[in-house]
PDB file of N, CA and C in Angstrom:
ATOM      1  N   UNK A   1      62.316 -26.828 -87.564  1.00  0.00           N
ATOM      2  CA  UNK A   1      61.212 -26.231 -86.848  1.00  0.00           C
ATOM      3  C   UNK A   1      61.753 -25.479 -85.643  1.00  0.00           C
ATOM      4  N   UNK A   2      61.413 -23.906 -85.104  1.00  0.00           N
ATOM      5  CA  UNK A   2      61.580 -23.574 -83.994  1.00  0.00           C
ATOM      6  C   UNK A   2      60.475 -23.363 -84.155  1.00  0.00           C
ATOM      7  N   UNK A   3      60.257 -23.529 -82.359  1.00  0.00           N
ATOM      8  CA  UNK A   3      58.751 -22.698 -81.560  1.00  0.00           C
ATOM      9  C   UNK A   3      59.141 -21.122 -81.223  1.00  0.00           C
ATOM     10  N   UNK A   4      58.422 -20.605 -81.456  1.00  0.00           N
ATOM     11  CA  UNK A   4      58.260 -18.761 -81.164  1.00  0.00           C
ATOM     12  C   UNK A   4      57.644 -18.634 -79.818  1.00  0.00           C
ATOM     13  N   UNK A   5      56.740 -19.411 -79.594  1.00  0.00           N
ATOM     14  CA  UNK A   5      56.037 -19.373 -78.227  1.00  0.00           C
ATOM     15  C   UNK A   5      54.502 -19.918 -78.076  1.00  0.00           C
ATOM     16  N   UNK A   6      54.168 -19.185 -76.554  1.00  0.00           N
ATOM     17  CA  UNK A   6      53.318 -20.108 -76.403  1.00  0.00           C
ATOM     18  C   UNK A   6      51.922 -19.407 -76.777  1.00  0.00           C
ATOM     19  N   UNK A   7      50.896 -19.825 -77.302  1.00  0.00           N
ATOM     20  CA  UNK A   7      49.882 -18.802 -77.950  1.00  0.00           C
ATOM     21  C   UNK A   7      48.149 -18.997 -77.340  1.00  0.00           C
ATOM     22  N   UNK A   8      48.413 -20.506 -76.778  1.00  0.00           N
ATOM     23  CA  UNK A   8      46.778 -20.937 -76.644  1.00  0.00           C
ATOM     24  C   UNK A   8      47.701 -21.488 -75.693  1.00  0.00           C
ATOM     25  N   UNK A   9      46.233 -21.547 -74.659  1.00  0.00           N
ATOM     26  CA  UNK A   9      45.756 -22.555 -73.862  1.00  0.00           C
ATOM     27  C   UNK A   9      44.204 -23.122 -73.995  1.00  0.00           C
ATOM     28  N   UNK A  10      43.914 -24.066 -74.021  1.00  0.00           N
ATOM     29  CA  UNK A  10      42.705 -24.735 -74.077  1.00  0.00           C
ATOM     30  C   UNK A  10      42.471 -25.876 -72.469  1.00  0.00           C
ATOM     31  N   UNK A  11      41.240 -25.919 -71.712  1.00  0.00           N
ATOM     32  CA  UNK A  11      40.952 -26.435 -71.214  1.00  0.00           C
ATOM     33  C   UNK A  11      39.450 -26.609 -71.039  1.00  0.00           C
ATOM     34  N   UNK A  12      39.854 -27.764 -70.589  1.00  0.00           N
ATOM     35  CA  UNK A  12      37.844 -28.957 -70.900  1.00  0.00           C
ATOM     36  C   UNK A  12      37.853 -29.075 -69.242  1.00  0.00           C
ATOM     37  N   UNK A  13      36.710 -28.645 -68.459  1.00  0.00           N
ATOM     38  CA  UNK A  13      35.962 -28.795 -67.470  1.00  0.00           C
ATOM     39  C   UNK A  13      34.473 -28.857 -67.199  1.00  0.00           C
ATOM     40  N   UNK A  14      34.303 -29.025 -66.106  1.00  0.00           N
ATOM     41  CA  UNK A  14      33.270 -29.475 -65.701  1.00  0.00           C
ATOM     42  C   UNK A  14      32.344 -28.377 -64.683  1.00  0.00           C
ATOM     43  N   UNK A  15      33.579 -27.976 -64.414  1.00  0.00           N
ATOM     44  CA  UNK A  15      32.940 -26.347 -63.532  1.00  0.00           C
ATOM     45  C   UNK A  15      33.300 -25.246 -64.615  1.00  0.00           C
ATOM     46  N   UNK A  16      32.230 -25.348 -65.777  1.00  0.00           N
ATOM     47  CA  UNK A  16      32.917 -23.965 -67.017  1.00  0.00           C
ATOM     48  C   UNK A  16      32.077 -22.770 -66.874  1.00  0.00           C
ATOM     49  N   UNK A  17      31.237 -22.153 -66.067  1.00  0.00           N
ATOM     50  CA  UNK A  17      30.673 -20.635 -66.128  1.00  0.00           C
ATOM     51  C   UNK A  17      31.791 -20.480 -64.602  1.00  0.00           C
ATOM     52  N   UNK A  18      32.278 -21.560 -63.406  1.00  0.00           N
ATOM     53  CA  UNK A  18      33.321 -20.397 -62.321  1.00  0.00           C
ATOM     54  C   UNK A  18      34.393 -20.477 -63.423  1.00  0.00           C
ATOM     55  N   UNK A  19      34.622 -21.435 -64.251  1.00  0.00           N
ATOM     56  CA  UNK A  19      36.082 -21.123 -64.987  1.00  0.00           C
ATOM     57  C   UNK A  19      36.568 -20.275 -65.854  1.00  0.00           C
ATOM     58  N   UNK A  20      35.489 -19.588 -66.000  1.00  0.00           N
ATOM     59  CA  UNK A  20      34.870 -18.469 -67.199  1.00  0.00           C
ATOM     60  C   UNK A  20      35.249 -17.340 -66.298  1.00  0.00           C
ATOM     61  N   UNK A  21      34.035 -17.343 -65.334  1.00  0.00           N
ATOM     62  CA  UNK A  21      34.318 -16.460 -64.375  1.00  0.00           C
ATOM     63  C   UNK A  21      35.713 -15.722 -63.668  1.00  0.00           C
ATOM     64  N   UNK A  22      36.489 -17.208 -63.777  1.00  0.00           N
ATOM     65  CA  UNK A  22      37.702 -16.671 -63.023  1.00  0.00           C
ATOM     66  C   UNK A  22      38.939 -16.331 -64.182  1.00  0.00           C
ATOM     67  N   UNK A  23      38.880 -16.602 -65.442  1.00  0.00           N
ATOM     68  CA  UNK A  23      39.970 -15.989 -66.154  1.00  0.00           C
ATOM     69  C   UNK A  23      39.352 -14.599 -66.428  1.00  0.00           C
ATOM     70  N   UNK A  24      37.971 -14.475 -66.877  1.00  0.00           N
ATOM     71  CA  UNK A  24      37.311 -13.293 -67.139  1.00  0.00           C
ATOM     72  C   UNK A  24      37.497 -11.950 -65.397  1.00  0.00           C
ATOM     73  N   UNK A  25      36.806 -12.513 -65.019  1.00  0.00           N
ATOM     74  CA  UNK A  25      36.760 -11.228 -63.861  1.00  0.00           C
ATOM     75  C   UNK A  25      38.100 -11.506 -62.361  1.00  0.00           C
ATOM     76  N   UNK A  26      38.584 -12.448 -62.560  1.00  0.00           N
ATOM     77  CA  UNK A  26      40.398 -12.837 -61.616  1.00  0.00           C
ATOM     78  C   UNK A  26      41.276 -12.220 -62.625  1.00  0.00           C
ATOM     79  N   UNK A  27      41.446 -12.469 -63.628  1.00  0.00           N
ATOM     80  CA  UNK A  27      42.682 -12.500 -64.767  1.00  0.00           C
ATOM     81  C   UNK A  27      42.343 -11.224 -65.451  1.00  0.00           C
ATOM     82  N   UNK A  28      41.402 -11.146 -65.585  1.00  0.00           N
ATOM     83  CA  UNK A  28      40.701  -9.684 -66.783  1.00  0.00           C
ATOM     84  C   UNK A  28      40.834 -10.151 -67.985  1.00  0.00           C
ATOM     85  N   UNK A  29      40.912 -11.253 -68.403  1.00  0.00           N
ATOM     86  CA  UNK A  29      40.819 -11.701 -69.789  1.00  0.00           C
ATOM     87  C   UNK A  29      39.383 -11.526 -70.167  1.00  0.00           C
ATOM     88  N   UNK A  30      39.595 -10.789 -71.876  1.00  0.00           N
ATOM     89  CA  UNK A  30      38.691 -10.063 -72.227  1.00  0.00           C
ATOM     90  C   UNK A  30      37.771 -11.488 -72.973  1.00  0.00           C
ATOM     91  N   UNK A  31      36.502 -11.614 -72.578  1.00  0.00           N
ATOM     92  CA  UNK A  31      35.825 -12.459 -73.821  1.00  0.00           C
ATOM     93  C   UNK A  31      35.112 -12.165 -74.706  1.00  0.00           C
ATOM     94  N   UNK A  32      35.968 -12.587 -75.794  1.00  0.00           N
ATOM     95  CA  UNK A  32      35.720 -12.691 -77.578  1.00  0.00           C
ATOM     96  C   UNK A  32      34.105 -13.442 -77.634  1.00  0.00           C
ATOM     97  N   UNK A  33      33.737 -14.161 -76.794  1.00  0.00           N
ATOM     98  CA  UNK A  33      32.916 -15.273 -77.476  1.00  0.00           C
ATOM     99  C   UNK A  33      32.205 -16.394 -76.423  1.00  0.00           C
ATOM    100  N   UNK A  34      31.226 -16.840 -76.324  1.00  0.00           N
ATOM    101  CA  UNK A  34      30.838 -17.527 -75.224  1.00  0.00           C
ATOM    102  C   UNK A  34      29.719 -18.070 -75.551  1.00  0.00           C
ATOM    103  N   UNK A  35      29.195 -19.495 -76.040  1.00  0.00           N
ATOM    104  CA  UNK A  35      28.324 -20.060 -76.102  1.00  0.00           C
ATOM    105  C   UNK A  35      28.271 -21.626 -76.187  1.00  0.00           C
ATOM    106  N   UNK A  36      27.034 -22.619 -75.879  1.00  0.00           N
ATOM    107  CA  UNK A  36      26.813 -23.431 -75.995  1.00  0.00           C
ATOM    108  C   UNK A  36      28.022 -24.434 -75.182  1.00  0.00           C
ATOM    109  N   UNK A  37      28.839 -23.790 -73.992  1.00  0.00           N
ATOM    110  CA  UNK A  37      29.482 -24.304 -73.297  1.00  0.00           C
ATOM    111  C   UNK A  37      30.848 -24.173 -73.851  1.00  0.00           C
ATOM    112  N   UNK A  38      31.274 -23.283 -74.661  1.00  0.00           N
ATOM    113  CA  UNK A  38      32.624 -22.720 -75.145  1.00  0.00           C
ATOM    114  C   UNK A  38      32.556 -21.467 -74.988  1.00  0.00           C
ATOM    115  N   UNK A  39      34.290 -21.559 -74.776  1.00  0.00           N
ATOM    116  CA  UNK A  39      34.096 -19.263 -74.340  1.00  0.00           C
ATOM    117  C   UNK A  39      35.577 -19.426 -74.893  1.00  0.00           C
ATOM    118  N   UNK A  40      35.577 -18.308 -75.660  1.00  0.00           N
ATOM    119  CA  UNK A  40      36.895 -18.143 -75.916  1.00  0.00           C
ATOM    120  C   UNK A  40      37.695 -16.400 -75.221  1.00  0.00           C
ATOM    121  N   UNK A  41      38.669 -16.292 -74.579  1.00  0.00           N
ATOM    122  CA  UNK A  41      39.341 -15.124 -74.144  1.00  0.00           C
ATOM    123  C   UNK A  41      40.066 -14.973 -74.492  1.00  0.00           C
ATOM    124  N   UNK A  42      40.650 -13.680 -74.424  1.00  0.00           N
ATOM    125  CA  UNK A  42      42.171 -12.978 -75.536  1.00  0.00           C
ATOM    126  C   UNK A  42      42.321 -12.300 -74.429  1.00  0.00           C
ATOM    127  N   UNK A  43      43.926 -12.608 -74.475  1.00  0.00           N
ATOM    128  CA  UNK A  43      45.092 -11.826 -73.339  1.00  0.00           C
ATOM    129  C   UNK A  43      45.461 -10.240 -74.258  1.00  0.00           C
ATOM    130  N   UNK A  44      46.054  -9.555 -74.019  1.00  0.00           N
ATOM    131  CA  UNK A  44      46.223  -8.237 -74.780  1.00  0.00           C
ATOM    132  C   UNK A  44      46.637  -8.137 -75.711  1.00  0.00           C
ATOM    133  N   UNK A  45      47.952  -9.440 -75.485  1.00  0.00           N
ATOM    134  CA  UNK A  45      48.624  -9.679 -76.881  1.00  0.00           C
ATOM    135  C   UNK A  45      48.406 -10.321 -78.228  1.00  0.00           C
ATOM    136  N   UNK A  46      46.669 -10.621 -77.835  1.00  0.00           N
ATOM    137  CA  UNK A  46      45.902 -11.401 -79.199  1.00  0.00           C
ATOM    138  C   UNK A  46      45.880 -12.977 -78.413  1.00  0.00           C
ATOM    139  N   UNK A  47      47.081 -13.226 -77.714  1.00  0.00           N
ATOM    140  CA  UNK A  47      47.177 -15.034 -77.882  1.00  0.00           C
ATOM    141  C   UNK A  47      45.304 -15.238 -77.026  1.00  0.00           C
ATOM    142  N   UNK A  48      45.465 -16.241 -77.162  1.00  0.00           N
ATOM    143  CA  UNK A  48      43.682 -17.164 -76.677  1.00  0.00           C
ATOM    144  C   UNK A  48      43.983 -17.810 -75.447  1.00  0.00           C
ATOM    145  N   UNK A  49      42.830 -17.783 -74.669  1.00  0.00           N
ATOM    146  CA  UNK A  49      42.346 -18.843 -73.940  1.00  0.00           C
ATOM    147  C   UNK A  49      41.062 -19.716 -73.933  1.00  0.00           C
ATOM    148  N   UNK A  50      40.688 -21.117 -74.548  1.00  0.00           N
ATOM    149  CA  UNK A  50      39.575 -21.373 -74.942  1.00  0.00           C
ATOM    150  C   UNK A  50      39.126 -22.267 -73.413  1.00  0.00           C
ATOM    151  N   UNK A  51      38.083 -21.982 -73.204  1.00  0.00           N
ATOM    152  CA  UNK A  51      37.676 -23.069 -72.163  1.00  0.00           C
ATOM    153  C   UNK A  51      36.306 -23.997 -72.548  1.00  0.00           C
ATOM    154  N   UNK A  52      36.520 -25.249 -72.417  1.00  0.00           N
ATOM    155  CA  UNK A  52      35.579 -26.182 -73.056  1.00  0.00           C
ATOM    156  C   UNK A  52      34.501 -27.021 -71.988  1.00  0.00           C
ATOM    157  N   UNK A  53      33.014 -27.094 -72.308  1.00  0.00           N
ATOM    158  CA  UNK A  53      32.416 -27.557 -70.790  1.00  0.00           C
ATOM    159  C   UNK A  53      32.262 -28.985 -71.320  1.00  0.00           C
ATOM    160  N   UNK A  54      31.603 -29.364 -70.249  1.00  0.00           N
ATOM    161  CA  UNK A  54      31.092 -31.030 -70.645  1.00  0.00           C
ATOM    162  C   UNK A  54      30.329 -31.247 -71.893  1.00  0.00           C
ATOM    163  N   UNK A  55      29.717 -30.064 -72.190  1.00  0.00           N
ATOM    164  CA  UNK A  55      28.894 -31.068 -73.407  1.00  0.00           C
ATOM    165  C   UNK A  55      29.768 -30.561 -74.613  1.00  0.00           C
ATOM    166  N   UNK A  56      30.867 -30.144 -74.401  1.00  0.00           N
ATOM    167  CA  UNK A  56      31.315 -29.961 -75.926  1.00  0.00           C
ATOM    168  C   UNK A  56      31.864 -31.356 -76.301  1.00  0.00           C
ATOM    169  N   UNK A  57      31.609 -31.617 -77.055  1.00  0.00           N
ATOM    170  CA  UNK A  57      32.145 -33.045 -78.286  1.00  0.00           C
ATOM    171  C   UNK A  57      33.261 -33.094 -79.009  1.00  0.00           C
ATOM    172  N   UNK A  58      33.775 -32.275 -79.007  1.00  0.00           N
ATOM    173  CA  UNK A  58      34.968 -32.052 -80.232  1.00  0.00           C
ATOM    174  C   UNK A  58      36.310 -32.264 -79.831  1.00  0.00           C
ATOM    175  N   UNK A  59      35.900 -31.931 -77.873  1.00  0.00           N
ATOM    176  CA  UNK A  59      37.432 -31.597 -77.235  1.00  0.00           C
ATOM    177  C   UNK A  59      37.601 -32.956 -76.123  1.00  0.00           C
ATOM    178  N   UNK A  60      36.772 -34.158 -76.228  1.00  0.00           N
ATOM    179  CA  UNK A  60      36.742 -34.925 -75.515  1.00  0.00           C
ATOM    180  C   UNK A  60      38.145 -35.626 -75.136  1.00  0.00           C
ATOM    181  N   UNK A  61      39.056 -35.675 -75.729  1.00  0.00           N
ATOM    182  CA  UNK A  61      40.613 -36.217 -75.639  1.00  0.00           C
ATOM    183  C   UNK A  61      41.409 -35.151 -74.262  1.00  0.00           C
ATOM    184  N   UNK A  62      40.734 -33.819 -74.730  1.00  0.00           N
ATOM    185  CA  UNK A  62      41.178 -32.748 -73.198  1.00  0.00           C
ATOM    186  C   UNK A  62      40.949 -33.656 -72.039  1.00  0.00           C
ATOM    187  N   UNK A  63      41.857 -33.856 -71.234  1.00  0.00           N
ATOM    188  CA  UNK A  63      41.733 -34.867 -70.296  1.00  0.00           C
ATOM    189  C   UNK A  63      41.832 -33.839 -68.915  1.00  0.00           C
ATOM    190  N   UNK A  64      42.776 -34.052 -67.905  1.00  0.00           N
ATOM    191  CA  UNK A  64      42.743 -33.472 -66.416  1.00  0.00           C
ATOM    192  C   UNK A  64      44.000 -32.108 -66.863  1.00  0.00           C
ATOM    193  N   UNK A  65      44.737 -32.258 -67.678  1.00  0.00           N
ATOM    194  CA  UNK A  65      45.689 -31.291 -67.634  1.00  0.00           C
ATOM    195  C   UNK A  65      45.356 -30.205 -68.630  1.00  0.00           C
ATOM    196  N   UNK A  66      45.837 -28.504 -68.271  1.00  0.00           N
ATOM    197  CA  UNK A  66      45.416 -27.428 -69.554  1.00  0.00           C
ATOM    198  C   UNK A  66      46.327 -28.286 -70.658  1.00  0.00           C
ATOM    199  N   UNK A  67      45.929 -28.021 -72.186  1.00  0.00           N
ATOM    200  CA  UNK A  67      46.313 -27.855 -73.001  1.00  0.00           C
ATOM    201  C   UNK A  67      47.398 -26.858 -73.973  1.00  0.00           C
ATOM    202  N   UNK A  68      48.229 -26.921 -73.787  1.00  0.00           N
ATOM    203  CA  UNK A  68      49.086 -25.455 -74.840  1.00  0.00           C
ATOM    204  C   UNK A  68      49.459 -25.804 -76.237  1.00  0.00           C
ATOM    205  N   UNK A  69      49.696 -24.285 -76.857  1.00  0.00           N
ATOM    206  CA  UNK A  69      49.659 -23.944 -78.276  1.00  0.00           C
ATOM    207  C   UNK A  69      51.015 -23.490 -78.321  1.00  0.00           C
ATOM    208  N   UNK A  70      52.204 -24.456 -79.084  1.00  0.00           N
ATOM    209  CA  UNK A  70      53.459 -23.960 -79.296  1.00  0.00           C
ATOM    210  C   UNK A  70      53.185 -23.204 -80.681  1.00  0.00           C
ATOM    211  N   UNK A  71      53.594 -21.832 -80.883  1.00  0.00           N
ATOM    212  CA  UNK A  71      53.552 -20.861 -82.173  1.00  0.00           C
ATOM    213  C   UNK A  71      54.646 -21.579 -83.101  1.00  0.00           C
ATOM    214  N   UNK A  72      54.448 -21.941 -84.196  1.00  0.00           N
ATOM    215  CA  UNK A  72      55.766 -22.159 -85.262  1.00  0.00           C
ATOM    216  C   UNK A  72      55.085 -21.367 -86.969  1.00  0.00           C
ATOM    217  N   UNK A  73      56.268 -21.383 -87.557  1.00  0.00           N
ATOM    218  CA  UNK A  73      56.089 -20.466 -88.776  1.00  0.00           C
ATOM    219  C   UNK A  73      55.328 -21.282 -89.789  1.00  0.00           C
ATOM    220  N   UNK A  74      55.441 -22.539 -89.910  1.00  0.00           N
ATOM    221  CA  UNK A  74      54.773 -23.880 -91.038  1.00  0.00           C
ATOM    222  C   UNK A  74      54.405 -24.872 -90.380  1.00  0.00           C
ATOM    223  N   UNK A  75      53.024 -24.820 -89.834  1.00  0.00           N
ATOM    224  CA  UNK A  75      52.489 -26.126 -89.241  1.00  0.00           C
ATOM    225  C   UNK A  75      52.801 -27.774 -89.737  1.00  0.00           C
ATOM    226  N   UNK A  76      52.476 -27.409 -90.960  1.00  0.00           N
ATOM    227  CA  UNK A  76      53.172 -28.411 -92.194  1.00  0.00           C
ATOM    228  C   UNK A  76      54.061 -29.358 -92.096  1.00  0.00           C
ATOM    229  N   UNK A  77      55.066 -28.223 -91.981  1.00  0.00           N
ATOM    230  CA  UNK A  77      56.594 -28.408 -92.390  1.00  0.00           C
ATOM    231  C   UNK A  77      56.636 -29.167 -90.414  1.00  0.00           C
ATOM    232  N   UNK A  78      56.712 -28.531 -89.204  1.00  0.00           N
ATOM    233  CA  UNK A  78      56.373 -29.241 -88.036  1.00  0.00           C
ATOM    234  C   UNK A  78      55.740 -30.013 -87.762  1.00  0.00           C
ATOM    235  N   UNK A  79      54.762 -30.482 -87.924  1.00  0.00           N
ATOM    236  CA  UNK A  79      54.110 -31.483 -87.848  1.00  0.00           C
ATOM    237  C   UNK A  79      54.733 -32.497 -88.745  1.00  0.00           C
ATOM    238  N   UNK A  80      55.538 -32.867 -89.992  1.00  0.00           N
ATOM    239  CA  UNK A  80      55.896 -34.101 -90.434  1.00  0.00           C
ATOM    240  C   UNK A  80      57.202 -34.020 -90.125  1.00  0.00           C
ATOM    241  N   UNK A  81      58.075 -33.036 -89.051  1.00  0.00           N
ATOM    242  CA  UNK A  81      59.053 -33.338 -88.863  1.00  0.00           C
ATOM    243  C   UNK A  81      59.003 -34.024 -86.996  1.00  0.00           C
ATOM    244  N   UNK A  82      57.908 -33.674 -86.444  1.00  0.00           N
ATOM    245  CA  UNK A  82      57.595 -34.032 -85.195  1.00  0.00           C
ATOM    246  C   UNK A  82      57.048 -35.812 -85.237  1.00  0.00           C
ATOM    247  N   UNK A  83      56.091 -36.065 -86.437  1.00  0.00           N
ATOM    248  CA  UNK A  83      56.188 -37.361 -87.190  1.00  0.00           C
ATOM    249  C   UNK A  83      57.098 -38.117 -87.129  1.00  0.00           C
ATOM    250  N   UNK A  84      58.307 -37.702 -87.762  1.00  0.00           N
ATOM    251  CA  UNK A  84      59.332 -38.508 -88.485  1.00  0.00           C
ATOM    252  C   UNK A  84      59.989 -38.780 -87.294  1.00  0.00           C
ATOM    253  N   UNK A  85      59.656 -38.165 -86.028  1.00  0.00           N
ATOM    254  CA  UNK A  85      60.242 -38.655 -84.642  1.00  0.00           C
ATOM    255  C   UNK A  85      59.776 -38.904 -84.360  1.00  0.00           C
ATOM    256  N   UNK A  86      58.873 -39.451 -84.005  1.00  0.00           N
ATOM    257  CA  UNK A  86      57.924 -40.975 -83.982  1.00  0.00           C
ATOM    258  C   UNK A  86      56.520 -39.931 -83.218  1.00  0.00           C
ATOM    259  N   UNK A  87      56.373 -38.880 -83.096  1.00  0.00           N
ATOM    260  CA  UNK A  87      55.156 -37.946 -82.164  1.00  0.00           C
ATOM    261  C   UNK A  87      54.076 -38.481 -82.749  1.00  0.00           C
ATOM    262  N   UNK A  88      53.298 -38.662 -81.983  1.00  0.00           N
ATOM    263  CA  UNK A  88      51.433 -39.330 -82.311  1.00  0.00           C
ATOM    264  C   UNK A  88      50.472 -38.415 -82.389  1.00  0.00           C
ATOM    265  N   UNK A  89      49.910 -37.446 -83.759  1.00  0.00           N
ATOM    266  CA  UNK A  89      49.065 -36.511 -83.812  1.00  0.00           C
ATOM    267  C   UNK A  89      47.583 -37.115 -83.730  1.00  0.00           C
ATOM    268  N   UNK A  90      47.076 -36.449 -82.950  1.00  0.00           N
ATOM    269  CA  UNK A  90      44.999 -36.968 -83.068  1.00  0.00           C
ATOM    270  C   UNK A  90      44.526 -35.915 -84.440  1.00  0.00           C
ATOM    271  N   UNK A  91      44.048 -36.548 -85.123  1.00  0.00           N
ATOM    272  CA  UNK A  91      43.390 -36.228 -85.796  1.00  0.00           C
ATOM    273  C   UNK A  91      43.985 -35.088 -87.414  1.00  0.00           C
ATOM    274  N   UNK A  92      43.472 -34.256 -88.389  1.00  0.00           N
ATOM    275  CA  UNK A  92      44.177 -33.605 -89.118  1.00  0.00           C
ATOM    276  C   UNK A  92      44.420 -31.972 -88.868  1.00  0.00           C
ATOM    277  N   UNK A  93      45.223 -31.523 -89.612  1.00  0.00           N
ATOM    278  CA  UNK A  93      45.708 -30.008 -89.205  1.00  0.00           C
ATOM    279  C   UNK A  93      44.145 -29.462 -89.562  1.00  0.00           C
ATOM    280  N   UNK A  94      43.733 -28.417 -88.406  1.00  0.00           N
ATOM    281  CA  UNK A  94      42.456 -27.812 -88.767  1.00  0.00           C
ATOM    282  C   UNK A  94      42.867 -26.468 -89.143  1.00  0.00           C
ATOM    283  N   UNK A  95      42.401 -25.698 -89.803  1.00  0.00           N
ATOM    284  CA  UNK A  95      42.263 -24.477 -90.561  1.00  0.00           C
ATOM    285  C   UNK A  95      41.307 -23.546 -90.191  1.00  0.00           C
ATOM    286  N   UNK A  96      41.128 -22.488 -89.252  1.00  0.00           N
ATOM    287  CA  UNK A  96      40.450 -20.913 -89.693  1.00  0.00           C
ATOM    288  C   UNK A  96      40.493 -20.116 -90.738  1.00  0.00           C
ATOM    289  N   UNK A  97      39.756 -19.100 -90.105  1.00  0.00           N
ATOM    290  CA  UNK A  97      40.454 -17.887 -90.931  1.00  0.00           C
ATOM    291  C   UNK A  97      41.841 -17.005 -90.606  1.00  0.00           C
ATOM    292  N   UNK A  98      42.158 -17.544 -89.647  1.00  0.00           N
ATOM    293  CA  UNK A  98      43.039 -16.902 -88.872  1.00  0.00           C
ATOM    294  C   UNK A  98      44.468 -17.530 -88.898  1.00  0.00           C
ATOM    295  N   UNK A  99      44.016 -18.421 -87.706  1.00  0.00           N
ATOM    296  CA  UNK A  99      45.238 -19.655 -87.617  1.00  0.00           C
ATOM    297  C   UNK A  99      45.108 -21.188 -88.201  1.00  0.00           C
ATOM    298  N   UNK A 100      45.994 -22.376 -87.641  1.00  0.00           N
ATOM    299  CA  UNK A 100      46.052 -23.532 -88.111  1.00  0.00           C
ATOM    300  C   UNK A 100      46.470 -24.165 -86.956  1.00  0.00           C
ATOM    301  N   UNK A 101      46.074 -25.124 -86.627  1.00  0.00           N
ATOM    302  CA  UNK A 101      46.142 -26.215 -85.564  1.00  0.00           C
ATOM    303  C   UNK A 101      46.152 -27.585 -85.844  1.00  0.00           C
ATOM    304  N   UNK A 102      47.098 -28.277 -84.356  1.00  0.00           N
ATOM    305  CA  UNK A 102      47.156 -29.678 -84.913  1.00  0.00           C
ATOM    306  C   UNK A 102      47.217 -30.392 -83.386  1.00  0.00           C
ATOM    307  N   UNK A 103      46.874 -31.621 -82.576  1.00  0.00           N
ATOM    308  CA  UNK A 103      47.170 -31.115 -81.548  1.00  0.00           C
ATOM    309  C   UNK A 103      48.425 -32.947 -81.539  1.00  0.00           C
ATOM    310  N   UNK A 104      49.146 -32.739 -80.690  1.00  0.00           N
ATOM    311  CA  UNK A 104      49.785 -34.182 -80.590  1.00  0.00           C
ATOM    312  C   UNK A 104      49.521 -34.720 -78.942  1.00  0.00           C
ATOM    313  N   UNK A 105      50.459 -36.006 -78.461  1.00  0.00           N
ATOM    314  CA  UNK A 105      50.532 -36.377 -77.419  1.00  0.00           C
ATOM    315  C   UNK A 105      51.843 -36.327 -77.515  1.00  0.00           C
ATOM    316  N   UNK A 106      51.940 -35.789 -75.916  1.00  0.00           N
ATOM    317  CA  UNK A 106      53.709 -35.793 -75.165  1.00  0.00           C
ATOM    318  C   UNK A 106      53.763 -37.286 -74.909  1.00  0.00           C
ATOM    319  N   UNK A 107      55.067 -37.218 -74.712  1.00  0.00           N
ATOM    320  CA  UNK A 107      55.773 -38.465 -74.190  1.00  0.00           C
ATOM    321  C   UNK A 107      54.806 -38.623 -72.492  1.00  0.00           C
ATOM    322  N   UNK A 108      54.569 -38.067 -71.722  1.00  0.00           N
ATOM    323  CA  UNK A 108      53.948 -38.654 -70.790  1.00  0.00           C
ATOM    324  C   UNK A 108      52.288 -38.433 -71.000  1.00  0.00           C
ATOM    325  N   UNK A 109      51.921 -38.560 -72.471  1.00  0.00           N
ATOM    326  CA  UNK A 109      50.761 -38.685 -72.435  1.00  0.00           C
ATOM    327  C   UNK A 109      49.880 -37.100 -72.632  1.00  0.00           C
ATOM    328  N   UNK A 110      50.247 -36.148 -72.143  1.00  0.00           N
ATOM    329  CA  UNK A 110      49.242 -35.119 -72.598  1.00  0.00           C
ATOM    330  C   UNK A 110      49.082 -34.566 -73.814  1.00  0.00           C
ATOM    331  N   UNK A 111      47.969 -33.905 -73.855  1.00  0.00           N
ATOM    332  CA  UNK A 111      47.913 -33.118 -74.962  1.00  0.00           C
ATOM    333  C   UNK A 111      48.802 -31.666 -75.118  1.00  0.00           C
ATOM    334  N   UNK A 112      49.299 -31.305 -76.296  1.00  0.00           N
ATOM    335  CA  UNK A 112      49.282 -30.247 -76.797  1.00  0.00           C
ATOM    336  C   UNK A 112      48.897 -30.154 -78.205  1.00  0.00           C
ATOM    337  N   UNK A 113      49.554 -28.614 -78.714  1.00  0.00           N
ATOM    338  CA  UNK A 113      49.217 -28.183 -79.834  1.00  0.00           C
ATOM    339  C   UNK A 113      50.098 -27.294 -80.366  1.00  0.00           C
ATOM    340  N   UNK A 114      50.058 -27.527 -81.871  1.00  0.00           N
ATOM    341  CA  UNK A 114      50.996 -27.108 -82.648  1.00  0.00           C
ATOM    342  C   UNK A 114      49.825 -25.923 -83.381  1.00  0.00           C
ATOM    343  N   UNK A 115      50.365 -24.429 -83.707  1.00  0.00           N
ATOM    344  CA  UNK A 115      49.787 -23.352 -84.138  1.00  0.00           C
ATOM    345  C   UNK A 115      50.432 -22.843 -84.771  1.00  0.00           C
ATOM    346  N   UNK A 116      49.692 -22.546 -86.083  1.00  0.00           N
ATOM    347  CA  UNK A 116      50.515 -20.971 -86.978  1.00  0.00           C
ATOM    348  C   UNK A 116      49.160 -20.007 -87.461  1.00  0.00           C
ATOM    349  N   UNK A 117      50.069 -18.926 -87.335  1.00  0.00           N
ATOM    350  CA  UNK A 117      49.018 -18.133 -87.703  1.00  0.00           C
ATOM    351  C   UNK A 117      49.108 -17.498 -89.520  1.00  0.00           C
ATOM    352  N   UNK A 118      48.221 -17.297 -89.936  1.00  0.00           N
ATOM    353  CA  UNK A 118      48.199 -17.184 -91.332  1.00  0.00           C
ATOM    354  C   UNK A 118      48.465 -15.534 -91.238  1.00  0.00           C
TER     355      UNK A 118
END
């Protein structure tokens, strides 16, 4: 497995229309998408920034720290080799139309995420 880079960030707050606010009109990140307390933004180069509010359900493990998306070529093939070194994944590889995601815990506990794009 190599990582290519970094592609997502995801973060879960509690202040999510200033956090919106400030990657959108501080950063100029353009938004793709914004509802029901999810907004998703794209930097120029395509990669994402998702920001998640309190009532989303899905992202409840997002704890106090952002989240990142290491890029690799076979989620697959990384993820059961990140396994076989003992890494602790939440939950199964999810699938778009686009990309593929998986997310694990670091050694001191945070989240990330493993990404390929189709």
């Amino acid at each position: 497995m190599q990582v290519k880079g970094l592609v997502w960030l995801g973060l879960r707050t509690s202040k999510f229309e200033e956090t919106v606010k400030f990657f959108n009109k501080v950063l100029n990140l353009g938004i793709g998408k914004e509802v029901n307390g999810f907004a998703l933004l794209r930097l120029p180069n395509g990669d994402k920034v998702e920001v998640f509010g309190p009532q989303d359900e899905d992202h409840r493990f997002f704890t106090s720290a952002p989240v990142v998306g290491f890029l690799v070529d076979d989620i697959r093939q990384a993820r059961a080799e990140m396994e076989a070194a003992g890494v602790e994944f939440i939950g199964p590889i999810h699938t778009s139309e686009h990309d593929s995601w998986s997310h694990f815990r670091g050694p001191e506990g945070n989240i990330f995420e493993l990404t390929s794009r189709k």
